[in-house]
PDB file of N, CA and C in Angstrom:
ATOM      1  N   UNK A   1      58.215  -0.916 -33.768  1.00  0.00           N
ATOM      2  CA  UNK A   1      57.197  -1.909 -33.501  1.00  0.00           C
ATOM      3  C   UNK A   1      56.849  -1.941 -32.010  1.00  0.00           C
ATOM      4  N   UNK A   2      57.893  -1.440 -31.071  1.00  0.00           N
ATOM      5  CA  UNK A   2      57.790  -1.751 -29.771  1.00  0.00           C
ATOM      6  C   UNK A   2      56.809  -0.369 -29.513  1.00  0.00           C
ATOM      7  N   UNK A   3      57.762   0.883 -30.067  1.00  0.00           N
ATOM      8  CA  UNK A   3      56.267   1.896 -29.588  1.00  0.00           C
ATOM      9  C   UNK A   3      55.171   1.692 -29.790  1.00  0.00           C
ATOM     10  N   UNK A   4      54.545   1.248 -30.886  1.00  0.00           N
ATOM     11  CA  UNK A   4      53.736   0.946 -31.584  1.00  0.00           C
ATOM     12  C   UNK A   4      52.540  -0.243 -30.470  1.00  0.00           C
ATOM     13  N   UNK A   5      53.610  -1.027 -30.300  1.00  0.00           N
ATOM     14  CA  UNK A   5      52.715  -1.991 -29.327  1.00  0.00           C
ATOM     15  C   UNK A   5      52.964  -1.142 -27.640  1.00  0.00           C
ATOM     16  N   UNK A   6      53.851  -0.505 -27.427  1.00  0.00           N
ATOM     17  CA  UNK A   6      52.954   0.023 -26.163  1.00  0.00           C
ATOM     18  C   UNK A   6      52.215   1.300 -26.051  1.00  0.00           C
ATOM     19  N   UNK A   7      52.293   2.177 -27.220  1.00  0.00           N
ATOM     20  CA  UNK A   7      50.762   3.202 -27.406  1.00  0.00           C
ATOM     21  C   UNK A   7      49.676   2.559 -27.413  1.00  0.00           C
ATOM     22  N   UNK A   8      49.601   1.160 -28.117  1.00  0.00           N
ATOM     23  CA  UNK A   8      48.485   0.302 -27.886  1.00  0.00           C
ATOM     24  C   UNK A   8      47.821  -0.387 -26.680  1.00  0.00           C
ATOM     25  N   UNK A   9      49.248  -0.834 -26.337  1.00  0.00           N
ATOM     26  CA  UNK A   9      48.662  -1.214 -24.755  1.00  0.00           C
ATOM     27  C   UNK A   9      48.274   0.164 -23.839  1.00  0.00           C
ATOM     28  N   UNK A  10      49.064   0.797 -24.380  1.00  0.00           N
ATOM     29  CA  UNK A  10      48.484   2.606 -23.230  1.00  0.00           C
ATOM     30  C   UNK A  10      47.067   2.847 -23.716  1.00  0.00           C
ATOM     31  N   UNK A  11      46.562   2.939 -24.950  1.00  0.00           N
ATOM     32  CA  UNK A  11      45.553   3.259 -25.203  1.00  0.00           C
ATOM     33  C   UNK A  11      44.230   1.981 -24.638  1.00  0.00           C
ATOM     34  N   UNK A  12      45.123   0.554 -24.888  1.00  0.00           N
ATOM     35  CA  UNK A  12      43.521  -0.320 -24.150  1.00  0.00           C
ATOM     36  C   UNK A  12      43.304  -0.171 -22.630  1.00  0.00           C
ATOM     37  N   UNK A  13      44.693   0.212 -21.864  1.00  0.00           N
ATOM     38  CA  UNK A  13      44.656   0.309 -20.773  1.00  0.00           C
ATOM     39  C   UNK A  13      43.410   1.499 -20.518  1.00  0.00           C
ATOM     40  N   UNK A  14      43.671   2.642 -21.033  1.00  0.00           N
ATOM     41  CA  UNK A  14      43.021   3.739 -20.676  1.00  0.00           C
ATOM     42  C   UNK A  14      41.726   3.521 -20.869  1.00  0.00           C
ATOM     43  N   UNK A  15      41.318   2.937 -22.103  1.00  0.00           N
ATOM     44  CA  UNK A  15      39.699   2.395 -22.461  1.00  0.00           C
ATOM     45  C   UNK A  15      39.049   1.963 -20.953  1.00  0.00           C
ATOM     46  N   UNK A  16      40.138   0.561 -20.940  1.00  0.00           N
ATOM     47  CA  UNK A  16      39.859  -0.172 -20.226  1.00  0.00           C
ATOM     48  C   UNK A  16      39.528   0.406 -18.584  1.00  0.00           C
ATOM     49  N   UNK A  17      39.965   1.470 -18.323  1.00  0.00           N
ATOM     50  CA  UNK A  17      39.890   2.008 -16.984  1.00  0.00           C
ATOM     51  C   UNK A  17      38.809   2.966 -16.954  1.00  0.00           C
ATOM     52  N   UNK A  18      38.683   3.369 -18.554  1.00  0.00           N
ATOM     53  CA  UNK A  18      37.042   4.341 -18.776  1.00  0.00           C
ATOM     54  C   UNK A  18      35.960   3.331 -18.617  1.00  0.00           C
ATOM     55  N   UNK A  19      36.297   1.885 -19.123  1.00  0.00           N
ATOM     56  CA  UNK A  19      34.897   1.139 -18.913  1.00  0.00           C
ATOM     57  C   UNK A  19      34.490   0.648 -17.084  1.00  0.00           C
ATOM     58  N   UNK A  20      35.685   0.936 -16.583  1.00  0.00           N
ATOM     59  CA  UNK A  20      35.392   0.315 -15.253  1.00  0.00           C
ATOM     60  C   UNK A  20      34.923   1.631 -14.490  1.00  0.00           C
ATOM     61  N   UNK A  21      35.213   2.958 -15.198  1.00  0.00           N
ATOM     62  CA  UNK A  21      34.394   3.670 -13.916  1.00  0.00           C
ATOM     63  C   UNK A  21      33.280   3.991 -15.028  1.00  0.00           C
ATOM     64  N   UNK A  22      33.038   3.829 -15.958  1.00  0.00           N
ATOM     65  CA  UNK A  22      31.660   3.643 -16.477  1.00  0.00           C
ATOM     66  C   UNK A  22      30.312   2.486 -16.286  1.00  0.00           C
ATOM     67  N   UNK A  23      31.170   1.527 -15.509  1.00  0.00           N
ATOM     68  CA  UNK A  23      30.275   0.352 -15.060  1.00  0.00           C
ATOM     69  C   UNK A  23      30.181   0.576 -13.503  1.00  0.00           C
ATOM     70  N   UNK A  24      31.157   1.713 -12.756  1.00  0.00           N
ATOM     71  CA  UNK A  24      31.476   1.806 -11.441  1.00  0.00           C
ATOM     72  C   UNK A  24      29.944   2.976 -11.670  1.00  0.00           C
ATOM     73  N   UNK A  25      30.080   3.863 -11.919  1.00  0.00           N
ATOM     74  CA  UNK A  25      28.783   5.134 -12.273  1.00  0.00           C
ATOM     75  C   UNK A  25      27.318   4.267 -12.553  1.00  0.00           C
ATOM     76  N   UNK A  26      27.436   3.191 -13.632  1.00  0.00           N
ATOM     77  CA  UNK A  26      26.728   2.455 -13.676  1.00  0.00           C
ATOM     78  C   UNK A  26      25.442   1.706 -12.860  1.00  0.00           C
ATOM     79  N   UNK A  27      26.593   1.028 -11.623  1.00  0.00           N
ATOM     80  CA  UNK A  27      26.529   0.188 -10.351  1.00  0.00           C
ATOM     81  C   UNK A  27      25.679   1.646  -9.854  1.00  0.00           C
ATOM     82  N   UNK A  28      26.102   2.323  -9.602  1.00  0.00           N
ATOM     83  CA  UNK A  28      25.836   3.133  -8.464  1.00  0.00           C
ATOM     84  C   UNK A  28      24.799   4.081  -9.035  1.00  0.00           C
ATOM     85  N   UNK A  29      24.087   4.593 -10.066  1.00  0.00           N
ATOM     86  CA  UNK A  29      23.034   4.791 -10.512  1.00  0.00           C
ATOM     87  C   UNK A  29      22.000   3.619 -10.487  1.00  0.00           C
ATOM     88  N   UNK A  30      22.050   2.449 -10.515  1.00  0.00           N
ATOM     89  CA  UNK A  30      20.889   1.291 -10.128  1.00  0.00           C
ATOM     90  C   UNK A  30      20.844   1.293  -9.349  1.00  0.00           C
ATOM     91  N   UNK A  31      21.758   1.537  -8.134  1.00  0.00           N
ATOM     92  CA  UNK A  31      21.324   1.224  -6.538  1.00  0.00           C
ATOM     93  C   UNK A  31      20.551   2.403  -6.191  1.00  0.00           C
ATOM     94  N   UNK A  32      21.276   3.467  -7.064  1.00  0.00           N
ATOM     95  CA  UNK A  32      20.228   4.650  -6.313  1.00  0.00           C
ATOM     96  C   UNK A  32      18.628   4.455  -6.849  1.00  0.00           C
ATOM     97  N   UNK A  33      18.515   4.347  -7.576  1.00  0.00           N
ATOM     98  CA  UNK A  33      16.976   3.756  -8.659  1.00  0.00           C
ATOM     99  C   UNK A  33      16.119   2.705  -7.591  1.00  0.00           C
ATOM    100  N   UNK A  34      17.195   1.760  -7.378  1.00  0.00           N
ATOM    101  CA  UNK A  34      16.314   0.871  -6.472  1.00  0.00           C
ATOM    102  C   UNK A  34      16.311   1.149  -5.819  1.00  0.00           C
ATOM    103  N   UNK A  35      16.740   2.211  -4.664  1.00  0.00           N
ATOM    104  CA  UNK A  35      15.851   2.255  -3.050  1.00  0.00           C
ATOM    105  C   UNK A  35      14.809   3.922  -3.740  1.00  0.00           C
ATOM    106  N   UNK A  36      15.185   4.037  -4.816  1.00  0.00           N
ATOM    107  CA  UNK A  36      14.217   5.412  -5.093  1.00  0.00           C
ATOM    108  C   UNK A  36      12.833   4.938  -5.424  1.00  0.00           C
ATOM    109  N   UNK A  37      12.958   3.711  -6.004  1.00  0.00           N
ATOM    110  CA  UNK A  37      11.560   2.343  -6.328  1.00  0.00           C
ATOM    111  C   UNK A  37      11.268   2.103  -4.951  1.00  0.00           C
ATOM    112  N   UNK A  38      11.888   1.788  -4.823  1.00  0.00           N
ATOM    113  CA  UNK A  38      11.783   0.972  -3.007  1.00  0.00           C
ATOM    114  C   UNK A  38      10.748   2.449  -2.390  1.00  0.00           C
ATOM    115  N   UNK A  39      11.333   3.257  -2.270  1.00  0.00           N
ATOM    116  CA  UNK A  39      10.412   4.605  -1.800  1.00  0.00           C
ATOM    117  C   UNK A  39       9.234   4.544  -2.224  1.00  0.00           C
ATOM    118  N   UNK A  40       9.235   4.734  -3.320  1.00  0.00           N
ATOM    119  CA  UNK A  40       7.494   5.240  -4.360  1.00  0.00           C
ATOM    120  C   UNK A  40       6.973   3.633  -4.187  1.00  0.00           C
ATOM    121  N   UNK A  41       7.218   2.797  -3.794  1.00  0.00           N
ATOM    122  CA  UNK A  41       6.573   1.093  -3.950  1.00  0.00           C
ATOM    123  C   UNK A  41       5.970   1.417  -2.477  1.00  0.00           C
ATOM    124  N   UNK A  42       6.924   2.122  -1.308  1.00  0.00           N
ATOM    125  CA  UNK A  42       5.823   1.611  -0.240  1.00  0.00           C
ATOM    126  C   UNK A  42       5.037   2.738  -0.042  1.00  0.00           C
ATOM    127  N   UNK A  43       5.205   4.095  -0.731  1.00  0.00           N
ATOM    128  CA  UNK A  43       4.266   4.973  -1.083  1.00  0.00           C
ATOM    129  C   UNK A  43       2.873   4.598  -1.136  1.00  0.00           C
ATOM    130  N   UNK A  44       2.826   3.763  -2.414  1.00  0.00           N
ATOM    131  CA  UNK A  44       1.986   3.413  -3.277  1.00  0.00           C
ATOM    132  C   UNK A  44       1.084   2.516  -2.366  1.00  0.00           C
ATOM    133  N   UNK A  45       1.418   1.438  -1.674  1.00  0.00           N
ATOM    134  CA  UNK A  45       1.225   0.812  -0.900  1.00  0.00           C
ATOM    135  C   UNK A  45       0.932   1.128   0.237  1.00  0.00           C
ATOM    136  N   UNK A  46       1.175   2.398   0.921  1.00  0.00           N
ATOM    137  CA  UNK A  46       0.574   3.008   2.210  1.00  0.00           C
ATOM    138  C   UNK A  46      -0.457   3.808   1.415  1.00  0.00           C
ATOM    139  N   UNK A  47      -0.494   4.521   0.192  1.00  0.00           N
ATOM    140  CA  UNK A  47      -1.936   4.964  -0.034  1.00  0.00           C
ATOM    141  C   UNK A  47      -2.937   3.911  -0.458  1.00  0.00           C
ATOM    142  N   UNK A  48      -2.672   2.652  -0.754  1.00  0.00           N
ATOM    143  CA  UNK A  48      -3.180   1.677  -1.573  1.00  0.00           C
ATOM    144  C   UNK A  48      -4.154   0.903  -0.113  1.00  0.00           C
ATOM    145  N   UNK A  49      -4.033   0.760   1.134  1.00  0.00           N
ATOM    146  CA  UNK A  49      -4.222   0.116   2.106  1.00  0.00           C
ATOM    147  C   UNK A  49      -5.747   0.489   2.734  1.00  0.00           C
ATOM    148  N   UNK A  50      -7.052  -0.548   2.807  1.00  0.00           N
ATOM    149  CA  UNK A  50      -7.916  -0.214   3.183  1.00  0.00           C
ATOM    150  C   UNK A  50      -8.364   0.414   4.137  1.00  0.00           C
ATOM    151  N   UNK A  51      -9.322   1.705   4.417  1.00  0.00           N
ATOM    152  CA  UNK A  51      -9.392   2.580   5.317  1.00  0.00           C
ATOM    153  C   UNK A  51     -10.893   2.175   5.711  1.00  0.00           C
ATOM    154  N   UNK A  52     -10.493   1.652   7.483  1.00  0.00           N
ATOM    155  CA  UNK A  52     -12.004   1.347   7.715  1.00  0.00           C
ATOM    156  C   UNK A  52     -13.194   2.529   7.662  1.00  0.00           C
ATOM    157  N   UNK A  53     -14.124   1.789   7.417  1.00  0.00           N
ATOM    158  CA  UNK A  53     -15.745   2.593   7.564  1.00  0.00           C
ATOM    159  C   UNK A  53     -16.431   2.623   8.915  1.00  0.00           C
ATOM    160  N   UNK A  54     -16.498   3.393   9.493  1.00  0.00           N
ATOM    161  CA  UNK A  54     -17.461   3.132  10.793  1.00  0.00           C
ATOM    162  C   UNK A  54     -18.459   3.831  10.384  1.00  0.00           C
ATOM    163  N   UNK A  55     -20.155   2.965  11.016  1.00  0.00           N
ATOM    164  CA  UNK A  55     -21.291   3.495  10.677  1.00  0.00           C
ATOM    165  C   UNK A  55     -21.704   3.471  12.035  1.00  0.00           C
ATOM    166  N   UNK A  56     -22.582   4.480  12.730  1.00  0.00           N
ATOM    167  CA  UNK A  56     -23.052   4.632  14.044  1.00  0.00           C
ATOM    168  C   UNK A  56     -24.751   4.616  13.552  1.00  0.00           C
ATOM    169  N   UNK A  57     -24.902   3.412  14.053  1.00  0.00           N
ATOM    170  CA  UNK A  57     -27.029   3.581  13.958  1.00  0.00           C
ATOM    171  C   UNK A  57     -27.493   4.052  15.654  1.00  0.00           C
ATOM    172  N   UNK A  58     -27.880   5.142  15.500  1.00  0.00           N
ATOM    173  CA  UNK A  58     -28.972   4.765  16.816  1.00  0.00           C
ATOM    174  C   UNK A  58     -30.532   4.281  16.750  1.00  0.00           C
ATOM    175  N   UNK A  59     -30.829   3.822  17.245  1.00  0.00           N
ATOM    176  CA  UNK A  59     -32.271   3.370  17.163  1.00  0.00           C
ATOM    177  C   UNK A  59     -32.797   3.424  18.601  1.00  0.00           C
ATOM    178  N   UNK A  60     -34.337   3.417  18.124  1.00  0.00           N
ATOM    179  CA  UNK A  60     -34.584   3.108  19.677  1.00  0.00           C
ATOM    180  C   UNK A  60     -36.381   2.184  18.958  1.00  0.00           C
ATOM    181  N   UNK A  61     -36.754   1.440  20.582  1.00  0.00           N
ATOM    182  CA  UNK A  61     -37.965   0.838  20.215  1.00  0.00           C
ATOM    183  C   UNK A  61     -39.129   1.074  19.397  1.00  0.00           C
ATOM    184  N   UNK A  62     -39.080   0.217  18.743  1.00  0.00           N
ATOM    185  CA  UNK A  62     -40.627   0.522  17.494  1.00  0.00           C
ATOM    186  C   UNK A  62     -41.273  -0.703  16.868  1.00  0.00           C
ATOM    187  N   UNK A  63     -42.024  -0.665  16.318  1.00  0.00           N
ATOM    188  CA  UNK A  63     -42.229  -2.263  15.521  1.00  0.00           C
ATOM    189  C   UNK A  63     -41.441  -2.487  14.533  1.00  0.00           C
ATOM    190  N   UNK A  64     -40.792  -1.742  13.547  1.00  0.00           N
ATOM    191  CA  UNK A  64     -40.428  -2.120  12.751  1.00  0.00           C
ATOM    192  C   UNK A  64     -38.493  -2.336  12.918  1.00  0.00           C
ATOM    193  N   UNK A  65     -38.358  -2.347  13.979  1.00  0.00           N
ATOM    194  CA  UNK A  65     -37.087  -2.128  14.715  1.00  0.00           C
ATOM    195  C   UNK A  65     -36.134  -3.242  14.008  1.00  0.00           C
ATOM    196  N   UNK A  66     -36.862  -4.491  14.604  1.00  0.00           N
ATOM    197  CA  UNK A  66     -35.641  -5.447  13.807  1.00  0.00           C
ATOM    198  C   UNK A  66     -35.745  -6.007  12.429  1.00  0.00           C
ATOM    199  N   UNK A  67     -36.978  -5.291  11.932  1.00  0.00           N
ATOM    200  CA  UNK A  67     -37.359  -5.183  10.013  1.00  0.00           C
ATOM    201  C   UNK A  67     -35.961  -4.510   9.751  1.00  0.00           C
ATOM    202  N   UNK A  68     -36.065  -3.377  10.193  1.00  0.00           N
ATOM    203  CA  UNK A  68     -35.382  -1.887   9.745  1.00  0.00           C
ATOM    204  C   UNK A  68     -33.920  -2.164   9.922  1.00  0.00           C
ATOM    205  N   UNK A  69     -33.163  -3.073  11.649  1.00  0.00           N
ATOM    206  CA  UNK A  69     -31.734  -3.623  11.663  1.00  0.00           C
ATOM    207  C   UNK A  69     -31.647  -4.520  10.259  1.00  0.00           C
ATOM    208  N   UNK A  70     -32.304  -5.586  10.463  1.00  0.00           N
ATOM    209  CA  UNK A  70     -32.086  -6.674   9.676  1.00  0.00           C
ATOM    210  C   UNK A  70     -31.742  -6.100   8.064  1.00  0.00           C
ATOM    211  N   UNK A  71     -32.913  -5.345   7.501  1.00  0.00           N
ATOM    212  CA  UNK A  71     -32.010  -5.233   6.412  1.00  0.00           C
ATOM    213  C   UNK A  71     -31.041  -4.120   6.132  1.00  0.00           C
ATOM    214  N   UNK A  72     -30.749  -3.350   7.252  1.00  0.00           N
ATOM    215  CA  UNK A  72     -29.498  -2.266   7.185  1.00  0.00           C
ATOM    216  C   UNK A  72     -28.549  -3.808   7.252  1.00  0.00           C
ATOM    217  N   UNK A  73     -28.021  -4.698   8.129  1.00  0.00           N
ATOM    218  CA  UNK A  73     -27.109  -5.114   8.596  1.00  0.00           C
ATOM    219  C   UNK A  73     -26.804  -6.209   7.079  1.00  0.00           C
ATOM    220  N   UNK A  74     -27.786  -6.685   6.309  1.00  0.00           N
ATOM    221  CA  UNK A  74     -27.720  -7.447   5.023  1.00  0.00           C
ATOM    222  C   UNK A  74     -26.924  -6.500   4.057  1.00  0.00           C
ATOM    223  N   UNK A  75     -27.586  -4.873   4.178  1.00  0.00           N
ATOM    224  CA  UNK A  75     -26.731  -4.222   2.913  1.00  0.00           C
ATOM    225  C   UNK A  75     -24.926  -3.795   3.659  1.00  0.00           C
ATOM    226  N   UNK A  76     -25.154  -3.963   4.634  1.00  0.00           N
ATOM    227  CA  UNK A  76     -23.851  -3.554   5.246  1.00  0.00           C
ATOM    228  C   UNK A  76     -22.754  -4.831   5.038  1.00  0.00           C
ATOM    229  N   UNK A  77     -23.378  -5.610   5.317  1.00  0.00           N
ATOM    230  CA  UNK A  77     -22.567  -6.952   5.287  1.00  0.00           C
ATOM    231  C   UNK A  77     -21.957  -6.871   4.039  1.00  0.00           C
ATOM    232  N   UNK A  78     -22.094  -6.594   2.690  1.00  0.00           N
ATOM    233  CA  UNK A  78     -21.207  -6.180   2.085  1.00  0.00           C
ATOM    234  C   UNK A  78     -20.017  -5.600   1.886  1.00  0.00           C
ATOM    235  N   UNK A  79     -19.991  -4.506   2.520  1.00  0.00           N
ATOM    236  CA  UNK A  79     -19.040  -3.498   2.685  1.00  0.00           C
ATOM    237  C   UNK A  79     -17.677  -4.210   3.498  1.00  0.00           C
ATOM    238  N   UNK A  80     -16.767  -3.977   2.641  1.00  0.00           N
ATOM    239  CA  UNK A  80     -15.661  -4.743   3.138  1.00  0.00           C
ATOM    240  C   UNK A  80     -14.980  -3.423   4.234  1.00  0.00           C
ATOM    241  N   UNK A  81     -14.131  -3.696   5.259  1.00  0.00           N
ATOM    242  CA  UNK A  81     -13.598  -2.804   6.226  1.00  0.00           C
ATOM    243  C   UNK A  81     -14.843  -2.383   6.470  1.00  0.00           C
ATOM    244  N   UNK A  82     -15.713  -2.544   7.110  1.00  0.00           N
ATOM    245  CA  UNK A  82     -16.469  -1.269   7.650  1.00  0.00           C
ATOM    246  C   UNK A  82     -16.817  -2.312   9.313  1.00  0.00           C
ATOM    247  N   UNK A  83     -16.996  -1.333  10.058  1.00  0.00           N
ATOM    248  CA  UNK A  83     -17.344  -1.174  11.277  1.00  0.00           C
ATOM    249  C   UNK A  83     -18.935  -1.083  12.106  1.00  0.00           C
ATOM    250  N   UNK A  84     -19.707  -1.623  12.160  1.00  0.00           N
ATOM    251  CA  UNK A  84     -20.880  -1.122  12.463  1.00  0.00           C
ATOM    252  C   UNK A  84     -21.398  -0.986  14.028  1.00  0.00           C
ATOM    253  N   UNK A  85     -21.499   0.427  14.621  1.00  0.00           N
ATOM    254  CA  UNK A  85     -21.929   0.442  15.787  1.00  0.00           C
ATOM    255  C   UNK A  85     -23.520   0.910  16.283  1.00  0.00           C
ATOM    256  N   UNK A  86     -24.157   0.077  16.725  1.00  0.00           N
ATOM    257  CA  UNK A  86     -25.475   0.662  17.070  1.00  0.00           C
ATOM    258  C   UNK A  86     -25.691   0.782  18.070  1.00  0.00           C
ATOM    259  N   UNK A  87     -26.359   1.739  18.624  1.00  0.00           N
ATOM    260  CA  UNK A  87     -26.954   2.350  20.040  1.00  0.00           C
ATOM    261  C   UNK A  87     -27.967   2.653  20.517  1.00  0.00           C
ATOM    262  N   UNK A  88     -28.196   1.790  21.224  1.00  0.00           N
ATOM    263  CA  UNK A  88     -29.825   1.661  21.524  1.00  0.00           C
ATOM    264  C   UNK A  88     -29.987   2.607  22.736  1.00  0.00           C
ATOM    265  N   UNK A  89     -31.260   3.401  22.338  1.00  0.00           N
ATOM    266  CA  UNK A  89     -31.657   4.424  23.212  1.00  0.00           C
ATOM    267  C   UNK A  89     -32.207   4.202  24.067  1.00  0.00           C
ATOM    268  N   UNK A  90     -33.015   2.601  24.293  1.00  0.00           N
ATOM    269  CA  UNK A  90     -34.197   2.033  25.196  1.00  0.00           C
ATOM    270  C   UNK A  90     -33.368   1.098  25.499  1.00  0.00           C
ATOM    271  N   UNK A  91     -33.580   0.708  27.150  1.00  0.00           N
ATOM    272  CA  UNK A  91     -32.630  -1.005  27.096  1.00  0.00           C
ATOM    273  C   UNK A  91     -33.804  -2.057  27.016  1.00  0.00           C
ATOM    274  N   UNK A  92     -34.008  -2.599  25.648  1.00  0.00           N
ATOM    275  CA  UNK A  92     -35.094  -3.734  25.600  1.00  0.00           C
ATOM    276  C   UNK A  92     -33.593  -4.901  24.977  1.00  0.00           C
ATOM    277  N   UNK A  93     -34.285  -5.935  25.478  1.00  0.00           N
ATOM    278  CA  UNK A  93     -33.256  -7.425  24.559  1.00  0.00           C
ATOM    279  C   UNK A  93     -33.121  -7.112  23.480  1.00  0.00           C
ATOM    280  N   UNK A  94     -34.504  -7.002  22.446  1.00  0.00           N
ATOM    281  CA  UNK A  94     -34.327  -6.464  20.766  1.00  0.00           C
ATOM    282  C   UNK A  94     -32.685  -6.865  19.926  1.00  0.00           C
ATOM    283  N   UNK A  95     -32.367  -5.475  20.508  1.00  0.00           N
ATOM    284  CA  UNK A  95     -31.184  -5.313  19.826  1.00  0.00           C
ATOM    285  C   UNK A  95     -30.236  -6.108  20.282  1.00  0.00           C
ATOM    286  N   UNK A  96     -29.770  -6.004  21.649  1.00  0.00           N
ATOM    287  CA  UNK A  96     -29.091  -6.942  21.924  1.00  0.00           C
ATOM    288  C   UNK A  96     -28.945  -8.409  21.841  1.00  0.00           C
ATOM    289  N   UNK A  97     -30.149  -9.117  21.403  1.00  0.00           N
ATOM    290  CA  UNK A  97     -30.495 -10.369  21.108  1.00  0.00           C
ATOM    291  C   UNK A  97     -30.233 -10.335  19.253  1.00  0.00           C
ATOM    292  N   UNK A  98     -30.285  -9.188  18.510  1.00  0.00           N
ATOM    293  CA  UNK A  98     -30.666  -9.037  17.397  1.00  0.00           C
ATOM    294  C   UNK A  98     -28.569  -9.145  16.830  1.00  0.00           C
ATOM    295  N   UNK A  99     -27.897  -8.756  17.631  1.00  0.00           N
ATOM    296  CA  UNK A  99     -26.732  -8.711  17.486  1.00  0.00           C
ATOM    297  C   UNK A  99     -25.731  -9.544  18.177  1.00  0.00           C
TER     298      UNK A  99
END
């Protein structure tokens, strides 16, 4: 009866020491997972990040000068990130008053 009960205890022991480095392998396969997430998350997130637009107008004096700003600068105003630089070829106020 006594062997009997300590082949038993030998055998839960041994289980018992397979489940702890099976939860030890365990542990240590999730940690690797999460900084391998952690990687591809700020991946994702540095390609995911808005890339400004810059638009360069030059213009120069005409009549239809601040027709022609005004509604470039209405459809632009949309555009989220974008940049708008204009360059005036003539120095009149116009533009500079217009901006």
């Amino acid at each position: 009866s006594s062997g009997i009960n300590a082949e038993y205890g030998a055998k839960l022991t041994d289980k018992l020491n397979q489940a702890e480095l099976d939860l030890f392998e365990a542990e240590r396969q999730i940690v690797h997972c999460d900084a391998e997430l952690g990687h591809k998350i700020r991946a994702v997130d540095d390609e995911m990040k808005p890339r400004t637009i810059y638009v360069i107008t030059p213009t120069y004096t005409r009549p239809t000068q601040l027709v022609e700003l005004t509604l470039l600068s209405q459809a632009l105003a949309h555009i989220p990130f974008l940049h708008w630089v204009v360059v005036e070829l003539t120095q009149t106020s116009l533009v500079r008053d217009f901006l």
